[in-house]
Protein backbone atom coordinates (compact mmCIF):
# COMPACT_ATOMS: atom_id res chain seq x y z
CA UNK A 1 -8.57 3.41 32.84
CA UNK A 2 -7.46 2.17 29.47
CA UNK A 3 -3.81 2.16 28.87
CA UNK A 4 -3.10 4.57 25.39
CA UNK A 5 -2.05 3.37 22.77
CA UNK A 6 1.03 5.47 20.78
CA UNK A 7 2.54 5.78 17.58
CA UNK A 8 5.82 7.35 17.31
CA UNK A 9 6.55 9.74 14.10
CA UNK A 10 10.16 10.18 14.54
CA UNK A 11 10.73 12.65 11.74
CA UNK A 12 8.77 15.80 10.19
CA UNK A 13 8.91 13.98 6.84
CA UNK A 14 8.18 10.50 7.76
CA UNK A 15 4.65 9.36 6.31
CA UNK A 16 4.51 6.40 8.46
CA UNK A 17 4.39 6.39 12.55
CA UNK A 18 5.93 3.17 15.11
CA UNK A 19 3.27 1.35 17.24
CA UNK A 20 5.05 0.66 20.39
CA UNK A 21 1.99 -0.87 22.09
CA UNK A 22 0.90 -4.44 21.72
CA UNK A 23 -2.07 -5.90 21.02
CA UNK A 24 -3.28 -3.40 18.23
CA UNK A 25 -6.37 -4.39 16.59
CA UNK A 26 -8.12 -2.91 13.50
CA UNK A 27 -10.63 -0.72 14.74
CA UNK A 28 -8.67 0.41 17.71
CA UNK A 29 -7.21 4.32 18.41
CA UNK A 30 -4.22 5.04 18.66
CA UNK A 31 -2.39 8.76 19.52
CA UNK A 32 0.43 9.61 17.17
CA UNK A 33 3.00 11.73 18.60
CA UNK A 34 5.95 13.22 17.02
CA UNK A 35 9.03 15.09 18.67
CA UNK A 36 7.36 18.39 18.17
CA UNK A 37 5.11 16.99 21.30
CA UNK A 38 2.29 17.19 18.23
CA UNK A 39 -0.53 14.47 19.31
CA UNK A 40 -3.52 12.99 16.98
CA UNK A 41 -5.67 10.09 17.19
CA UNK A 42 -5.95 7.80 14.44
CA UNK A 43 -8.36 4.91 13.72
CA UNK A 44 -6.38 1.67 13.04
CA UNK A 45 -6.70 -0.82 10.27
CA UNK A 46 -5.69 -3.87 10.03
CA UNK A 47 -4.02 -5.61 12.90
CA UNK A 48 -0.51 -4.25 13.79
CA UNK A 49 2.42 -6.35 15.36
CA UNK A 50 4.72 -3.80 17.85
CA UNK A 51 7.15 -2.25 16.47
CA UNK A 52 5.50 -1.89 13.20
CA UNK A 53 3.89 1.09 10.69
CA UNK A 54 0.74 2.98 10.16
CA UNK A 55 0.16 5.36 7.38
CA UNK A 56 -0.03 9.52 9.41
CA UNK A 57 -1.65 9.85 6.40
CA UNK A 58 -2.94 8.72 3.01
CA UNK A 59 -0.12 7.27 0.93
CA UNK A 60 -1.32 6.94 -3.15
CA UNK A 61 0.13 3.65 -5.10
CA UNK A 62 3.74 4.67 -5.94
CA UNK A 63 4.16 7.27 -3.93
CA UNK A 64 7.62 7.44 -1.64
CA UNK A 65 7.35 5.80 2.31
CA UNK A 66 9.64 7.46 4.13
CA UNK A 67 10.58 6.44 8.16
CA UNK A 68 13.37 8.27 10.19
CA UNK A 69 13.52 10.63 7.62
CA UNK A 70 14.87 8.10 4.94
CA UNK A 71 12.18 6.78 1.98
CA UNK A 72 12.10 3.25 3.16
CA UNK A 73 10.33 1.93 0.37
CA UNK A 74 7.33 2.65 -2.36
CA UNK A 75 3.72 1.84 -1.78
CA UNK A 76 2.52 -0.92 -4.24
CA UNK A 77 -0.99 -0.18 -3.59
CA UNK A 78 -3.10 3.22 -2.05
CA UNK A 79 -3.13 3.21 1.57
CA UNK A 80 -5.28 4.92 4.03
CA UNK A 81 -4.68 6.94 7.04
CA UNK A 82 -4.39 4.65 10.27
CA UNK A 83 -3.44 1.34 7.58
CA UNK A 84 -1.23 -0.96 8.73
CA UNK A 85 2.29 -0.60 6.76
CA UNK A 86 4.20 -3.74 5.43
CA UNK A 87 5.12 -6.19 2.88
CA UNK A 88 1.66 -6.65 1.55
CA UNK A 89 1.45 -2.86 0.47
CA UNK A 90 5.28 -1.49 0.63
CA UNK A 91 7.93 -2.74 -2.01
CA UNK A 92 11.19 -2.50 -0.37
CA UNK A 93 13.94 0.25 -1.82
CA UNK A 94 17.07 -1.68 -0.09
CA UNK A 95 18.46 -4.67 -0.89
CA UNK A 96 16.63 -5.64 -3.99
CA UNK A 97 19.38 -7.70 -5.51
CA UNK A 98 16.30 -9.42 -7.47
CA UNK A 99 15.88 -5.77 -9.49
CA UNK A 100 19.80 -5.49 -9.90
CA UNK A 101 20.75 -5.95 -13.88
């Protein structure tokens, strides 16, 4: 039997979900839960360290990422359902210092 692979969305609002499972791969399912005991399988893309995001659902260019309940951050490009969420498409709200004038 294959071991399942979950996502973890923490908060009603949150847009993104926690992998804890390693070896994710794009291609691969994974279940999204969330504390409601809510479950849905998602197709993953990209390849996704532990610990890291996926998109619950599509997230347009500029549009608020919010984790725990708390907008982490603003998506610099559109991402799909299932997409791996990080640096390459997620400009960081908190300690910008760079953006400071």
């Amino acid at each position: 039997m294959e071991e399942l692979k979950i996502a973890l969305k923490v908060n009603d609002l949150d847009n993104v979900a926690t992998i804890f499972a390693n070896g994710i791969t794009d291609g691969m399912d994974v279940e999204i839960r969330d504390k409601k005991g809510n479950k849905e399988e998602v197709k993953v893309i990209g390849d996704v360290p532990y610990g890291h995001k996926i998109a619950v659902k599509a997230i347009s260019k500029g549009e608020q990422i919010t984790k725990y309940g708390e907008e982490i951050g603003i998506a610099t490009h559109d991402i799909k359902r299932g997409e791996y969420v990080h640096v390459h498409n997620l400009d960081s709200m908190r300690g910008r210092g760079d953006l400071e004038k």
